[in-house]
C-alpha atoms as a PDB file:
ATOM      1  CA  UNK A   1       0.000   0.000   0.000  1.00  0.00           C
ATOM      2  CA  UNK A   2       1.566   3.338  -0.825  1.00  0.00           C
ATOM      3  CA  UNK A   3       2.252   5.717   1.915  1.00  0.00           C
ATOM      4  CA  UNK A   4      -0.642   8.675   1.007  1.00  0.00           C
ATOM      5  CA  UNK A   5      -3.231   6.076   0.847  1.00  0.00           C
ATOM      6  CA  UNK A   6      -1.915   4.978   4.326  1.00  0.00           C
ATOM      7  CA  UNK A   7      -2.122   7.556   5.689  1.00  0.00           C
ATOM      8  CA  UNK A   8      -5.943   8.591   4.745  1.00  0.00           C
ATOM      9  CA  UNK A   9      -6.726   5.464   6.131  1.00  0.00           C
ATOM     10  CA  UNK A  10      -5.060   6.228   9.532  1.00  0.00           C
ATOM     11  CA  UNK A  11      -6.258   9.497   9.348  1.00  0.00           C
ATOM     12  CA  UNK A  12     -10.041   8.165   8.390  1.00  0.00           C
ATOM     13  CA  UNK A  13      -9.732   5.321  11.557  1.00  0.00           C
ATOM     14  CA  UNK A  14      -8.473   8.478  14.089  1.00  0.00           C
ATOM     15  CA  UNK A  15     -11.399  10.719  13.161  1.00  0.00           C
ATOM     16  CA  UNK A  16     -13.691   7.776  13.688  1.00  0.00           C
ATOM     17  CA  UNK A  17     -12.319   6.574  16.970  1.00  0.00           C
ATOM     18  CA  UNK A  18     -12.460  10.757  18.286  1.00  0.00           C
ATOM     19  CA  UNK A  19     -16.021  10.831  17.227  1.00  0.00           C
ATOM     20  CA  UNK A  20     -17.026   7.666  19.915  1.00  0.00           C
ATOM     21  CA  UNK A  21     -18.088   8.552  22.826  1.00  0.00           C
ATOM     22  CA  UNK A  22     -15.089   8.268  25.778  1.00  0.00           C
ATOM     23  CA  UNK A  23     -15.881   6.288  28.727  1.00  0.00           C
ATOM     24  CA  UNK A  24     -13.513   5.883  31.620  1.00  0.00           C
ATOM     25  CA  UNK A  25     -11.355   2.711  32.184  1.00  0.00           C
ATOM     26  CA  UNK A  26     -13.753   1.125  34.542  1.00  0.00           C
ATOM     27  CA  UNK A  27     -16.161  -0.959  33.627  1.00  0.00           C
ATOM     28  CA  UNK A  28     -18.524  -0.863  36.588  1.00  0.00           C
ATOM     29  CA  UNK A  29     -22.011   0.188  35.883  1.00  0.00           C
ATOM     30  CA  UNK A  30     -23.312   0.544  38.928  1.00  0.00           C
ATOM     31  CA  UNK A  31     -22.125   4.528  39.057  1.00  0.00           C
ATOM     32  CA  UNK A  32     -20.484   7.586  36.957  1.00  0.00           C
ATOM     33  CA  UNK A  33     -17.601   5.506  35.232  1.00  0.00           C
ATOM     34  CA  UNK A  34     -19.862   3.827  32.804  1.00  0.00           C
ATOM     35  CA  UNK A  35     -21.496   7.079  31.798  1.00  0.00           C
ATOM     36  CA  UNK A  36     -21.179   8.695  28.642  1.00  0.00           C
ATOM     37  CA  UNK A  37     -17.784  11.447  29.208  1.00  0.00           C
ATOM     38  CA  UNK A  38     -20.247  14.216  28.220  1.00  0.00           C
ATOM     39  CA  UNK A  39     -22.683  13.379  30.386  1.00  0.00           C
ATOM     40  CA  UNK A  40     -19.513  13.890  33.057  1.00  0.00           C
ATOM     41  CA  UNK A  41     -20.288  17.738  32.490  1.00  0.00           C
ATOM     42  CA  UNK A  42     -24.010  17.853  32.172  1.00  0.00           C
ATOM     43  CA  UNK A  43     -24.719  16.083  35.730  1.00  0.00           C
ATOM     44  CA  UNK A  44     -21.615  17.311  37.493  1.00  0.00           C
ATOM     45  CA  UNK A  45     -20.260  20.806  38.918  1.00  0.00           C
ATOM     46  CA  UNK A  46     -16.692  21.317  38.666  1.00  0.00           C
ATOM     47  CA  UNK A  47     -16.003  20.486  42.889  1.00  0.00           C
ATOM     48  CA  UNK A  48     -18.079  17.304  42.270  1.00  0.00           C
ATOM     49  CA  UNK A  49     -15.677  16.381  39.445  1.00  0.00           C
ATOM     50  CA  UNK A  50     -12.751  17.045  41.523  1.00  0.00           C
ATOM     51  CA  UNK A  51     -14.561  15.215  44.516  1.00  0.00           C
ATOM     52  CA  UNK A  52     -14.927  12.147  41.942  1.00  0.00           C
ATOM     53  CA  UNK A  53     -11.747  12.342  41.343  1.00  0.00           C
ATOM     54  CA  UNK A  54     -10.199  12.436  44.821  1.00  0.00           C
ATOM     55  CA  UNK A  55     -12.834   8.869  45.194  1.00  0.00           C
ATOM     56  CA  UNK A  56     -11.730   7.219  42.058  1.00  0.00           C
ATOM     57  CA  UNK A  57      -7.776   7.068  42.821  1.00  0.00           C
ATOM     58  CA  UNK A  58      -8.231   5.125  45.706  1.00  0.00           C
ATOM     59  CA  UNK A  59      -9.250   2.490  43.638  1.00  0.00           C
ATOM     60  CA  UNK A  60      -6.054   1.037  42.785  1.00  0.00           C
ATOM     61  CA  UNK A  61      -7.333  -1.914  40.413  1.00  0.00           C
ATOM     62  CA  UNK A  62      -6.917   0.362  36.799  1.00  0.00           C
ATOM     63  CA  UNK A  63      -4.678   3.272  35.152  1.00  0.00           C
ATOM     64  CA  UNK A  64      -3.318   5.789  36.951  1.00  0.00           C
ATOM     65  CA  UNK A  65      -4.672   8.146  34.608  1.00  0.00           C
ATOM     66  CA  UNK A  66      -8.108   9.589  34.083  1.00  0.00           C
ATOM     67  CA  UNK A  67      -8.877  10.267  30.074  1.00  0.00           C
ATOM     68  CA  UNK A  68     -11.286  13.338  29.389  1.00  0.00           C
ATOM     69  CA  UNK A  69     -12.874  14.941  26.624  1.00  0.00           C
ATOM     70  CA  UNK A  70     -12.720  18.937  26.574  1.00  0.00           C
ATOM     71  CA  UNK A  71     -15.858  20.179  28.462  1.00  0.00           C
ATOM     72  CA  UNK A  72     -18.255  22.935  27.350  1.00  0.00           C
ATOM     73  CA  UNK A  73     -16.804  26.519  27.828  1.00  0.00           C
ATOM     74  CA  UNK A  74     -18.544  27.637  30.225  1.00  0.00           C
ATOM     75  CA  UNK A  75     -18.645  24.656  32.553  1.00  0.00           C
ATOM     76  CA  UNK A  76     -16.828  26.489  35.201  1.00  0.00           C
ATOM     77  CA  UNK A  77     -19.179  29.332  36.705  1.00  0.00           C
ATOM     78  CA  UNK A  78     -18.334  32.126  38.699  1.00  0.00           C
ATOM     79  CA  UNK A  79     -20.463  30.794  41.681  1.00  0.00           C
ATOM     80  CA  UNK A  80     -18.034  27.350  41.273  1.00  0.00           C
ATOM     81  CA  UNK A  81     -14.752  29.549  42.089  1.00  0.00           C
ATOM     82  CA  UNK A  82     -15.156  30.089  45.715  1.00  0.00           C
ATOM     83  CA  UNK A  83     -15.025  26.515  45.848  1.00  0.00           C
ATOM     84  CA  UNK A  84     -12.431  25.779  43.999  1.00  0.00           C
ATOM     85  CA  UNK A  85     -10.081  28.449  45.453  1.00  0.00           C
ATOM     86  CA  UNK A  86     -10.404  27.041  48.806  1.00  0.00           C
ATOM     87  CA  UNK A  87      -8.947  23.693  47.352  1.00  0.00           C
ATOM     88  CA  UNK A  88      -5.530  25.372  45.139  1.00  0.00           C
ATOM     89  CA  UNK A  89      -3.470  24.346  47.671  1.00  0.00           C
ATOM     90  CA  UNK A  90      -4.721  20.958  47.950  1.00  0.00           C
ATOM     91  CA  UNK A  91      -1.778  17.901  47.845  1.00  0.00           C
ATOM     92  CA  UNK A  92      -4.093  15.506  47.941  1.00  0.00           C
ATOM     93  CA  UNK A  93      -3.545  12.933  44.959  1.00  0.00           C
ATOM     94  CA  UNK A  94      -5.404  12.241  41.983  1.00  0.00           C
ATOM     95  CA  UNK A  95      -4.731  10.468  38.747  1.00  0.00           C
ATOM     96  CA  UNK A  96      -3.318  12.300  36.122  1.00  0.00           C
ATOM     97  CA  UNK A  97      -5.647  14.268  33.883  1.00  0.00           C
ATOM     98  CA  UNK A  98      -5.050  13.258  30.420  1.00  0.00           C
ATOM     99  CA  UNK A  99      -6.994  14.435  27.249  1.00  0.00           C
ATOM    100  CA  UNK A 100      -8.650  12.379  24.286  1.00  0.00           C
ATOM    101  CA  UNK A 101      -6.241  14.346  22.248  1.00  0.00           C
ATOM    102  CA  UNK A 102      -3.201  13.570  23.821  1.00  0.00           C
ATOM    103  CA  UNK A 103      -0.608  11.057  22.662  1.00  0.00           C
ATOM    104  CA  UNK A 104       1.256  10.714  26.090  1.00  0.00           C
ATOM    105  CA  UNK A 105       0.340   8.421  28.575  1.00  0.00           C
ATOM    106  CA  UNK A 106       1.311   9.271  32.451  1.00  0.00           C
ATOM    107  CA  UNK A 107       0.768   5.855  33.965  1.00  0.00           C
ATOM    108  CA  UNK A 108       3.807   7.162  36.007  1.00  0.00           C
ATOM    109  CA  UNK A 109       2.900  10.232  37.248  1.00  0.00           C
ATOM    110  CA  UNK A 110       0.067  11.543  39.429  1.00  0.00           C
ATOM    111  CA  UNK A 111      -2.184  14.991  39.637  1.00  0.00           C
ATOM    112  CA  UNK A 112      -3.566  16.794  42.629  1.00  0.00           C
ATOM    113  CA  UNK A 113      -6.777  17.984  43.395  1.00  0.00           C
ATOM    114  CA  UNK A 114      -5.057  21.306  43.948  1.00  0.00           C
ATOM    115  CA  UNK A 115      -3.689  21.372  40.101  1.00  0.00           C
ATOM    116  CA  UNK A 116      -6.469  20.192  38.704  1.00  0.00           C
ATOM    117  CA  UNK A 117      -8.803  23.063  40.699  1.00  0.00           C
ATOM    118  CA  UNK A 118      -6.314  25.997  39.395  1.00  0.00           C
ATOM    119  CA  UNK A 119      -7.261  24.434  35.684  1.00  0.00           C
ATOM    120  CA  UNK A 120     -10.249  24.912  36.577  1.00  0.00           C
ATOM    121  CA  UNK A 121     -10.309  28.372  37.665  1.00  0.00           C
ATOM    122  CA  UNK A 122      -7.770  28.844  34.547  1.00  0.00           C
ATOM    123  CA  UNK A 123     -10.398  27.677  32.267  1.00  0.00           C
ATOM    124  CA  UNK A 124     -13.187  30.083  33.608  1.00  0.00           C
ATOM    125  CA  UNK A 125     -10.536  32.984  33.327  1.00  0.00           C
ATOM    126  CA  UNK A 126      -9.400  32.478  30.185  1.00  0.00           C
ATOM    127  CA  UNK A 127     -13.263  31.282  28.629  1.00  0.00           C
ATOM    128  CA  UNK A 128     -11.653  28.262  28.078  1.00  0.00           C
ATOM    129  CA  UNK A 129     -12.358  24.481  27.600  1.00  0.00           C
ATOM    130  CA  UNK A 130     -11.173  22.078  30.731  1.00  0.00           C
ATOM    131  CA  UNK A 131      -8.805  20.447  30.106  1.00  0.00           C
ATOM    132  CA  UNK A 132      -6.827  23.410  29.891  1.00  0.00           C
ATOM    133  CA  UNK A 133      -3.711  20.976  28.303  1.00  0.00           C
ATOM    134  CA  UNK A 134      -3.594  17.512  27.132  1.00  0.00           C
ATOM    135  CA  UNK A 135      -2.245  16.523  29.888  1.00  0.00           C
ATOM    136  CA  UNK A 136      -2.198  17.768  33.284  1.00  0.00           C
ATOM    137  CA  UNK A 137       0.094  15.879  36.453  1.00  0.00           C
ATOM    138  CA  UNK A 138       2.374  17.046  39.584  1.00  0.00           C
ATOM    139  CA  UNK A 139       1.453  19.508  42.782  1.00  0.00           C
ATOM    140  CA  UNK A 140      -0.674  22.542  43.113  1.00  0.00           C
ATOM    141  CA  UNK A 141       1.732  25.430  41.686  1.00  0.00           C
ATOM    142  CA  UNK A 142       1.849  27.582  44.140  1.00  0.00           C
ATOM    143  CA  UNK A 143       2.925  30.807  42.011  1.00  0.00           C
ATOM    144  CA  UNK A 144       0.040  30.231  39.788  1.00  0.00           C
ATOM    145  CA  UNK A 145      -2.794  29.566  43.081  1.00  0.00           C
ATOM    146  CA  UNK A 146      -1.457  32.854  44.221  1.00  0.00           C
ATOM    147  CA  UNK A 147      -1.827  34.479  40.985  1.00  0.00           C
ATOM    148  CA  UNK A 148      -5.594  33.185  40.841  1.00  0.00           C
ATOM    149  CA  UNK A 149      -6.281  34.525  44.417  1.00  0.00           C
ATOM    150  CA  UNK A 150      -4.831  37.912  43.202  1.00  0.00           C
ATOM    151  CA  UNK A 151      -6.866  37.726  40.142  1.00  0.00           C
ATOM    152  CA  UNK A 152     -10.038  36.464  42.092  1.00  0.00           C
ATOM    153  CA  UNK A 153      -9.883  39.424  44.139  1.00  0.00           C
ATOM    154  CA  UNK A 154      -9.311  41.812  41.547  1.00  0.00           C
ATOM    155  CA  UNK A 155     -11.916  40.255  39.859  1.00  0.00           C
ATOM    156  CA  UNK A 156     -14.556  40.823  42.568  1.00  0.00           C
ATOM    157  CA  UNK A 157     -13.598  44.746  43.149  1.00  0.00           C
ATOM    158  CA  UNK A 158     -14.518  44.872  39.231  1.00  0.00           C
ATOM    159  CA  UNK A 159     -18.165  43.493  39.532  1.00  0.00           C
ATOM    160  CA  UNK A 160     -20.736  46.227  39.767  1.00  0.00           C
END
């Protein structure tokens, strides 16, 4: 087969995989893991992701990763970032956040519920889709939670 032709068909077999709806690793139907990934944002607030999150790595029977599709834009409300900015700091572990569209996986490494709240609060700030990257692992940053408390605040003064 010549390479072009290959490559279509790759191409063709990608586009058709992205298009199927992602479900998580687990197979259990008796709760969120079986649902459809877009149903994820429809019946769950950001702090009850992050609280599903926190629940689903102690299971220690699958990946250490946790693959999601980008959420609506404005998933992350304003009411949701009081929330979320009292968990920035947060070192408590989580799988890694990894994106449909990402090519890496980080079966080694772990998130924290403190990362994965400032994306969060990034995504809101910057009108943004969560995931904010394609893949997201490692502590809370503390440079960056301080920057979204600064911005929070300035944020607040601004609002009529």
């Amino acid at each position: 087969m010549d390479m072009p032709r290959l490559t279509i068909i790759l191409i063709a077999i990608g586009l058709q995989l992205l298009s199927n709806p992602v479900r998580s690793q687990i197979k259990d139907t008796t709760d969120w893991r079986s649902a459809r990934m877009d149903n994820l944002y429809r019946r769950y607030t950001p702090l009850e992701y992050l609280d599903t999150l926190r629940a689903d790595f102690r299971r220690k029977d699958n990946f250490n990763y946790f693959v999601v599709t980008t959420s609506p834009i404005k998933w992350v409300k304003e009411e949701h970032i009081p929330g979320l900015l009292k968990l920035i700091y947060s070192n408590d572990s989580t799988k890694s956040i990894m994106s449909v569209y990402s090519s890496y996986l980080t079966n080694d490494k772990f998130s924290s519920i403190g990362r994965e709240a400032q994306n969060l609060i990034e995504s809101f700030r910057t009108k943004t889709s969560y995931p904010i990257c394609v893949s997201s692992y490692g502590p809370p940053d503390e440079g960056k939670a301080k920057e979204l408390q600064s911005w929070w605040a300035k944020y607040k003064l601004a609002k009529p």
